[in-house]
N, C-alpha and C. Protein backbone atom coordinates (compact mmCIF):
# COMPACT_ATOMS: atom_id res chain seq x y z
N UNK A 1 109.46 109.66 105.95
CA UNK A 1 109.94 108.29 105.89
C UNK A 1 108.79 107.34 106.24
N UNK A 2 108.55 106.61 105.83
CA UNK A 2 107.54 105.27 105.57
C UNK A 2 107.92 104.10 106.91
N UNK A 3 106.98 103.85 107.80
CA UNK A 3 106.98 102.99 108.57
C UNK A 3 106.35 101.75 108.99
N UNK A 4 106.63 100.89 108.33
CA UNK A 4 105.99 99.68 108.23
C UNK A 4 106.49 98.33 109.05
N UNK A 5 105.91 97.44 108.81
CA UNK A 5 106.22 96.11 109.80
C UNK A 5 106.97 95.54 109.19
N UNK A 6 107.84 94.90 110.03
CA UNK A 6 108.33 93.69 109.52
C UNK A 6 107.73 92.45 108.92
N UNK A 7 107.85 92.34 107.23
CA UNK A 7 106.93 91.48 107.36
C UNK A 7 106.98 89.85 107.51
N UNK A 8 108.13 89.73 108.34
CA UNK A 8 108.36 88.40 108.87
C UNK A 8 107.57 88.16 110.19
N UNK A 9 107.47 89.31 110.50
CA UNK A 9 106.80 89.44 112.41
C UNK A 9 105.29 88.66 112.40
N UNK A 10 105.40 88.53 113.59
CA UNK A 10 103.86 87.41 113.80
C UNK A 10 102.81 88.30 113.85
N UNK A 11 101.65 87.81 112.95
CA UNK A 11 100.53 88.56 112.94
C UNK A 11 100.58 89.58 111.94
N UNK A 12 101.41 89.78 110.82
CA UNK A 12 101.64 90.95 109.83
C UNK A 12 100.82 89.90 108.97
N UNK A 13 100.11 90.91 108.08
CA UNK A 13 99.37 90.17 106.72
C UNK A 13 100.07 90.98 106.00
N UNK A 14 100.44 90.62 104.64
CA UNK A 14 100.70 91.50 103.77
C UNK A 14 99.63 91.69 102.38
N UNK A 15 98.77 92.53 102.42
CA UNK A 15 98.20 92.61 101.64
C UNK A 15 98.53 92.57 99.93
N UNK A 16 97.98 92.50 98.94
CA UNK A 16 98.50 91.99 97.04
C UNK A 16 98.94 93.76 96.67
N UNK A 17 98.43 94.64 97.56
CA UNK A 17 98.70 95.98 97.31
C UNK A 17 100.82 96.17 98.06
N UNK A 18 100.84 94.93 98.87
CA UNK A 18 102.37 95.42 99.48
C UNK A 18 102.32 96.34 100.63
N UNK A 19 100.96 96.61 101.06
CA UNK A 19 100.44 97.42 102.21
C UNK A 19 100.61 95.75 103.70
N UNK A 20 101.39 96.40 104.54
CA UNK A 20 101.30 95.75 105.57
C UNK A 20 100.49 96.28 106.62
N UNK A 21 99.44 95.01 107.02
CA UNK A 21 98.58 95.61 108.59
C UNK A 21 99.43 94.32 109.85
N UNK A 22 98.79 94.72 110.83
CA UNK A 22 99.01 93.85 111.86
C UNK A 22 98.43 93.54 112.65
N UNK A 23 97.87 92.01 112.90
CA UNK A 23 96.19 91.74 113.07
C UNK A 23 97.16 91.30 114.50
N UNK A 24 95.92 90.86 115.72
CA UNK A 24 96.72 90.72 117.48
C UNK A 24 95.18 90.66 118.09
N UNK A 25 95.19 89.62 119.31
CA UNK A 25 94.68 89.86 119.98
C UNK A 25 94.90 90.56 121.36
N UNK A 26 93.84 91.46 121.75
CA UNK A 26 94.25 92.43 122.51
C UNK A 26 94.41 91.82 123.97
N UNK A 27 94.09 90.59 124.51
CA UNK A 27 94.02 89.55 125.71
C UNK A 27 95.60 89.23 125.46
N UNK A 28 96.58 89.14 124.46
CA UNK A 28 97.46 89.15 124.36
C UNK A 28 98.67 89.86 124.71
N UNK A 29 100.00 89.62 125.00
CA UNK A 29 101.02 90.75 125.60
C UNK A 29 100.96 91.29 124.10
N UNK A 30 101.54 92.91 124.29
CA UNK A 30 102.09 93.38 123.20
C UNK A 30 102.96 92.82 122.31
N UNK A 31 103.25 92.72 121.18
CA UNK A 31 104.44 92.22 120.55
C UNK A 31 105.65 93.02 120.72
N UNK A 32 107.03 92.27 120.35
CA UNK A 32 107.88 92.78 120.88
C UNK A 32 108.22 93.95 119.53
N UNK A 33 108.98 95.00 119.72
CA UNK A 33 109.43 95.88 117.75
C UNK A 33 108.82 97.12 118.34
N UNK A 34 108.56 97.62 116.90
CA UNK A 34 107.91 98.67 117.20
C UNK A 34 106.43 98.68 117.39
N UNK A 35 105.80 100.03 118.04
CA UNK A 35 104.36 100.56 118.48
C UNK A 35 103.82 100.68 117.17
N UNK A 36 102.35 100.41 117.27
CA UNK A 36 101.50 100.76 115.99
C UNK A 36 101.56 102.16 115.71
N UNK A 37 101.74 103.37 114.75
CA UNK A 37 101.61 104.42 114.54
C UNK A 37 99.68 104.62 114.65
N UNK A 38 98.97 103.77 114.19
CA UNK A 38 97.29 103.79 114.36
C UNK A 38 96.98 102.45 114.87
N UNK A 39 95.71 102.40 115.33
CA UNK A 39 95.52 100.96 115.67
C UNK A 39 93.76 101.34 115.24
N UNK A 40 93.29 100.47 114.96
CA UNK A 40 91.68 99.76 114.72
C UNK A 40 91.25 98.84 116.00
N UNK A 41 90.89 99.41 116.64
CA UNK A 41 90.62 98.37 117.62
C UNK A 41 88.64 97.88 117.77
N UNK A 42 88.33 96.86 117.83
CA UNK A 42 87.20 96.08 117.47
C UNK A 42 86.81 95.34 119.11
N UNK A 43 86.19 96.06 119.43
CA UNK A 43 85.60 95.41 120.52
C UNK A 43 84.19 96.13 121.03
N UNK A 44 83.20 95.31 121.96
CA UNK A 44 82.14 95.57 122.55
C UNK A 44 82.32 97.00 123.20
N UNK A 45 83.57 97.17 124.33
CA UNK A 45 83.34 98.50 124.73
C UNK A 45 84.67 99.25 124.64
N UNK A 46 84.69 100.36 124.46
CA UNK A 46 85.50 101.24 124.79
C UNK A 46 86.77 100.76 125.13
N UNK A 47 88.36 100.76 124.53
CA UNK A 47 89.12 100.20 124.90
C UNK A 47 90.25 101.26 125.55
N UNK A 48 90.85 100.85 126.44
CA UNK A 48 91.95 101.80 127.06
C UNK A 48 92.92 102.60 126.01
N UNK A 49 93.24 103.86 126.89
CA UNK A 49 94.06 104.76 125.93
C UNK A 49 95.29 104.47 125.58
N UNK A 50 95.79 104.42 124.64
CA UNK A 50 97.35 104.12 124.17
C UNK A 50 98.07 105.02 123.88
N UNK A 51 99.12 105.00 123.63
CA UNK A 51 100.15 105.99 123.53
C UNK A 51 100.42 106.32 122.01
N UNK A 52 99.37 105.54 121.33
CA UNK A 52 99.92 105.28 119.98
C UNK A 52 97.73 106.12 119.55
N UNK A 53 97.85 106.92 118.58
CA UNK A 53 96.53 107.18 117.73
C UNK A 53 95.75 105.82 117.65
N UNK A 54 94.81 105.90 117.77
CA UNK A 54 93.47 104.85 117.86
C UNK A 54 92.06 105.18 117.51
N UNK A 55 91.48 104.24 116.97
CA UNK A 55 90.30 104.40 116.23
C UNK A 55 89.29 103.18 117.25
N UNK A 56 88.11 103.28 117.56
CA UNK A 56 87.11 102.12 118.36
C UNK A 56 86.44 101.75 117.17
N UNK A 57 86.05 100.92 116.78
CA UNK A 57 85.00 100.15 116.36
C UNK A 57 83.72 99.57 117.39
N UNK A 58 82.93 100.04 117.69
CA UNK A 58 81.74 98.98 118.75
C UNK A 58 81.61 97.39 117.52
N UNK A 59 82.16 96.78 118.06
CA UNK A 59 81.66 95.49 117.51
C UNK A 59 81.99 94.17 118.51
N UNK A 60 80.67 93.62 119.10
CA UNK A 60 80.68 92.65 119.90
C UNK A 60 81.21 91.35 119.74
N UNK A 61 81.63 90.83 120.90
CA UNK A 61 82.42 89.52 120.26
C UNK A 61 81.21 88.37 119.59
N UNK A 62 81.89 87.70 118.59
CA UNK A 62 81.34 87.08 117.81
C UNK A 62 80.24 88.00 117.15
N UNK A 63 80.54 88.31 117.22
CA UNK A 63 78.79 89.24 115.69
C UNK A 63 79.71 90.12 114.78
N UNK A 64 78.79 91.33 114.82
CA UNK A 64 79.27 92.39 113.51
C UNK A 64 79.07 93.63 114.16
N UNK A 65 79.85 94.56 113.49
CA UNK A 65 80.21 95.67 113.95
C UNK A 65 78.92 96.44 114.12
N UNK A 66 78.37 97.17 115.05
CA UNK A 66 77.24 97.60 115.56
C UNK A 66 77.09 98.75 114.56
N UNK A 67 77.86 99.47 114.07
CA UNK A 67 77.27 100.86 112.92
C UNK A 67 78.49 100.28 111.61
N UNK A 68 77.69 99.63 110.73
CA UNK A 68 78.45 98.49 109.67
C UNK A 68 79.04 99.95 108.72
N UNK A 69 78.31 101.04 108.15
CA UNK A 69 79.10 102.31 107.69
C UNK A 69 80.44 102.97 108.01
N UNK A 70 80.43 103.16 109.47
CA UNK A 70 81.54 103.73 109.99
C UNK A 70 82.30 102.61 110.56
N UNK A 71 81.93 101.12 110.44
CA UNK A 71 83.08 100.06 110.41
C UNK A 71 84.14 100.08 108.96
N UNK A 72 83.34 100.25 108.19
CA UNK A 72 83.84 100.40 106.43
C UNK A 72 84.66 101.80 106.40
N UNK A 73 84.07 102.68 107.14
CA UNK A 73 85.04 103.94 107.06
C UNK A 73 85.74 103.67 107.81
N UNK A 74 86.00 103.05 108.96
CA UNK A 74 86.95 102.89 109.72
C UNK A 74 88.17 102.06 108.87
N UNK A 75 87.60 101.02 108.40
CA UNK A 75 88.58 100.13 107.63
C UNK A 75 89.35 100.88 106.15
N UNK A 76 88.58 101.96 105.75
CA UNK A 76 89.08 101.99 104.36
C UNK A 76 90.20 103.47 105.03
N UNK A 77 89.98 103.88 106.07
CA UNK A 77 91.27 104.93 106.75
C UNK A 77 92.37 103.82 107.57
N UNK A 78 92.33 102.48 107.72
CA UNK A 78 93.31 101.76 108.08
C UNK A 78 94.07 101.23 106.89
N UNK A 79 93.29 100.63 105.66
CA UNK A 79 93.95 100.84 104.55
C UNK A 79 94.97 101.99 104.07
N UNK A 80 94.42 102.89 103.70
CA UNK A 80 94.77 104.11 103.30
C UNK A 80 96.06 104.72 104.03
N UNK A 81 95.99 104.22 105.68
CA UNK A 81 97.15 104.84 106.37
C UNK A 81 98.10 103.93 106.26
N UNK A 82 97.95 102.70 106.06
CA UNK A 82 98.67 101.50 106.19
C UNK A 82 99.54 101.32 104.88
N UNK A 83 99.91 102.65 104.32
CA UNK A 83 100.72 102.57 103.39
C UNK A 83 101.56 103.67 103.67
N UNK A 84 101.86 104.22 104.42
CA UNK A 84 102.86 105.06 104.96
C UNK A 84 103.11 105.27 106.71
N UNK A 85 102.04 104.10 107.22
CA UNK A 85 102.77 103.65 108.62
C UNK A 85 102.25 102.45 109.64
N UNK A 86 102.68 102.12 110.83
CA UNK A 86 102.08 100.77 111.11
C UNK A 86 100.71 100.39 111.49
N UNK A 87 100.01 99.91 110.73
CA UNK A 87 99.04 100.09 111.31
C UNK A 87 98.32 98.48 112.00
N UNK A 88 98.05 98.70 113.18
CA UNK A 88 97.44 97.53 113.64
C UNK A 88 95.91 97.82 113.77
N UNK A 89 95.75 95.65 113.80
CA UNK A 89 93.81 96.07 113.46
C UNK A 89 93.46 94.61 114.98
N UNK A 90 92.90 95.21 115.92
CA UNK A 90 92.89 93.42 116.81
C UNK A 90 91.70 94.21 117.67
N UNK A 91 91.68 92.49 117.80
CA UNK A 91 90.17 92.79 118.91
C UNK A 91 90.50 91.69 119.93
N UNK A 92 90.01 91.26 120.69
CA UNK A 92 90.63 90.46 121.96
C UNK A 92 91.28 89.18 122.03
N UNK A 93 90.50 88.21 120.92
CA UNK A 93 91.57 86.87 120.58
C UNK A 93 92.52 87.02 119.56
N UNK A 94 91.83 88.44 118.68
CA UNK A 94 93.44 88.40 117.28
C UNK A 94 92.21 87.48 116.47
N UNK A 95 91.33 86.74 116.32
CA UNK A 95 90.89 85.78 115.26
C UNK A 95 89.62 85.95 114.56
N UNK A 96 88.00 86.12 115.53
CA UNK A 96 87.05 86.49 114.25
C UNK A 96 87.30 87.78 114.22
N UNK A 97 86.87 89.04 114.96
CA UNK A 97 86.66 89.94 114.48
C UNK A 97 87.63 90.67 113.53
N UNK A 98 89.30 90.89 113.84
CA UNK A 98 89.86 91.07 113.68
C UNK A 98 90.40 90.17 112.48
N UNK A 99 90.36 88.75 112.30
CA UNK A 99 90.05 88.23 110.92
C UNK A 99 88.98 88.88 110.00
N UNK A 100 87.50 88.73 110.27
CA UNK A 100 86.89 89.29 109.62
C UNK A 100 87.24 90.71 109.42
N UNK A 101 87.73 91.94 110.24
CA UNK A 101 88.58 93.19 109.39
C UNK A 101 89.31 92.95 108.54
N UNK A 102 90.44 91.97 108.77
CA UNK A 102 91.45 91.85 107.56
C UNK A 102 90.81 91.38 106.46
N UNK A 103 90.10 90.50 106.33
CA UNK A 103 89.45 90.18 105.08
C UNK A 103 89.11 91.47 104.51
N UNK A 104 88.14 92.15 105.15
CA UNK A 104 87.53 93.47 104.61
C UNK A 104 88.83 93.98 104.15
N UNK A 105 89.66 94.21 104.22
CA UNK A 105 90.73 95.04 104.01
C UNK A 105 91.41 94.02 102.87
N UNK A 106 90.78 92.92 102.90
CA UNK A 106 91.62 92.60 101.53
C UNK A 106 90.93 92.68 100.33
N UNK A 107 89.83 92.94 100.47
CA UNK A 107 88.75 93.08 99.87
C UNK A 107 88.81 94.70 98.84
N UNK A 108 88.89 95.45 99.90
CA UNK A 108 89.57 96.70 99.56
C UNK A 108 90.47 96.92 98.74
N UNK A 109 91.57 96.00 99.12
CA UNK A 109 93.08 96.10 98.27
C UNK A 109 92.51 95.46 97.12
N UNK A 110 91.84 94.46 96.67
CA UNK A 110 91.33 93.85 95.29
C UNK A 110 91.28 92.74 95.23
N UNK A 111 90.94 92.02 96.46
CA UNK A 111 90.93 90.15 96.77
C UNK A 111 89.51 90.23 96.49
N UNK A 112 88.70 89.61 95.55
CA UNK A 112 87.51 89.20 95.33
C UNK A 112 86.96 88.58 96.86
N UNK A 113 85.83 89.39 96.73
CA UNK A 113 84.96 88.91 98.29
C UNK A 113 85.04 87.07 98.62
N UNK A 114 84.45 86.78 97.31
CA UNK A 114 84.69 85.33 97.65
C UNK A 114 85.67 84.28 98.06
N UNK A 115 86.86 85.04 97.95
CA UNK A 115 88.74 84.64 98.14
C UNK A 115 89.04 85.22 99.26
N UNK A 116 88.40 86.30 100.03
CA UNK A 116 89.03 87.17 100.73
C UNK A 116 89.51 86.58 102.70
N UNK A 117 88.32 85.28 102.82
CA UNK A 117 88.38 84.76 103.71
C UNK A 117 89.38 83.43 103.66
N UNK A 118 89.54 82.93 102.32
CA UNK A 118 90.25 81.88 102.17
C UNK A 118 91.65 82.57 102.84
N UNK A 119 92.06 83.75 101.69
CA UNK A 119 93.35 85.13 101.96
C UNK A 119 93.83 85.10 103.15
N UNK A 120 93.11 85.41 103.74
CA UNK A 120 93.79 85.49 105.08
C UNK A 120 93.28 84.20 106.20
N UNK A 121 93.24 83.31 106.29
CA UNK A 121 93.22 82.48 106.52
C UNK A 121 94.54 81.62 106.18
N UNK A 122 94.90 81.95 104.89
CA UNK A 122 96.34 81.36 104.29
C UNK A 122 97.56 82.26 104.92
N UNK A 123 96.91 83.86 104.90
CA UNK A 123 97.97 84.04 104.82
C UNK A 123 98.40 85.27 106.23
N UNK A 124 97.16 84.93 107.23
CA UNK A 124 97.58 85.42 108.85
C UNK A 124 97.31 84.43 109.73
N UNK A 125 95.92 83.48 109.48
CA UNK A 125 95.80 83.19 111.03
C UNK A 125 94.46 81.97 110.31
N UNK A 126 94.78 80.48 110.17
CA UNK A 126 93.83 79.88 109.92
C UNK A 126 92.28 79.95 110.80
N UNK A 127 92.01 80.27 111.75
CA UNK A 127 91.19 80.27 112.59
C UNK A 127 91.00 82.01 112.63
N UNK A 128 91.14 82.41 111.30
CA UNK A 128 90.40 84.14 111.23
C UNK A 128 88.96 83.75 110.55
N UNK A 129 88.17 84.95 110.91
CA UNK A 129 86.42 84.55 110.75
C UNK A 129 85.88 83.53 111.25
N UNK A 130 85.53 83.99 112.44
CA UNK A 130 84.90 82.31 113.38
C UNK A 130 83.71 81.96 112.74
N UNK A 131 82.66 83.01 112.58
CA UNK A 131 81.46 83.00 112.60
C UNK A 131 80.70 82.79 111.18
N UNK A 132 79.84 82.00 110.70
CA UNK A 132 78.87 81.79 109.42
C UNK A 132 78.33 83.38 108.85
N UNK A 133 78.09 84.41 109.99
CA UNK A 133 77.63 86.22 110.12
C UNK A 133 78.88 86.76 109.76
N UNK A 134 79.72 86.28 110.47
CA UNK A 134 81.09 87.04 110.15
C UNK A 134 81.72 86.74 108.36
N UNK A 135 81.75 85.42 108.02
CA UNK A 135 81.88 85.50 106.82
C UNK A 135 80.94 85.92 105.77
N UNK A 136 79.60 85.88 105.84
CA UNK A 136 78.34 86.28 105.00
C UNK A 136 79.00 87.80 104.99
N UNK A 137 79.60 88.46 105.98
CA UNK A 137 79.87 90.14 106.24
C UNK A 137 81.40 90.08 105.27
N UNK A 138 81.67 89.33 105.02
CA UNK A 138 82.75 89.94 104.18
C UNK A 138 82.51 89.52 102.61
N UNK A 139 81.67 88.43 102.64
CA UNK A 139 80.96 88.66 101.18
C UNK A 139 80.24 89.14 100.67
N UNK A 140 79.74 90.15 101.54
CA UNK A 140 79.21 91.33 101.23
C UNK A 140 79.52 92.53 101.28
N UNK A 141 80.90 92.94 101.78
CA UNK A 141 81.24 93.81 101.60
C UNK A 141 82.01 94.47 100.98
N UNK A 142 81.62 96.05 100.70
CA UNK A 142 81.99 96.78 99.41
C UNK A 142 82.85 97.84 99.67
């Protein structure tokens, strides 16, 4: 059985594929529903253990993910799972880094790089991709 978000719930993007993620900052309480089945988590260090499967990203606040390869592999196995369960993607405010993932991930699904920041900006969190680095990183990525 297939487990996905509600996609009325705060912080769900719904990707043009019908794949739902769920972007959050981690300084934030949990949301209320259900637990992420995976989570992507994007931060400088090492983040606490959850009860739920988890993936680290090293990527410092405001910049770019410190090993940009295994950020892309990281993202294209949050895709990929995010079609048969919940998958959340956040880093501590919920807005650049974690904007700049979702972009990547829409990018993935088939949002032209150049649309991909407008995308989610419209359609999770106007204040996703803080940074001039952070957006140059999603128009470039493949």
């Amino acid at each position: 059985m297939t487990a996905t978000w509600d996609p009325t719930a705060a912080g769900v993007l719904r990707l043009p594929s019908g794949r739902l993620v769920r972007g959050r900052g981690l300084r934030h309480p949990l949301p209320a529903g259900p637990a992420p089945d995976f989570a992507l988590y994007l931060l400088g260090k090492e983040p606490p253990a959850t009860e739920w499967e988890a993936r680290w990203v090293r990527w410092p606040d405001f910049r770019l993910p410190s090993d940009r390869a295994g950020a892309a592999e990281a993202l294209r196995e949050a895709l990929s799972r995010a079609g048969e369960e919940r998958v959340e993607v956040a880093c501590g405010g919920g807005r650049g880094r974690t904007g700049t993932a979702l972009a990547c991930l829409a990018v993935l699904d088939g949002v032209p790089n150049t649309e991909a920041v407008a995308y989610v900006r419209e359609h999770y969190s106007r204040h996703a991709v803080e940074t001039p680095w952070q957006k140059r990183y999603v128009s470039r990525f493949a």
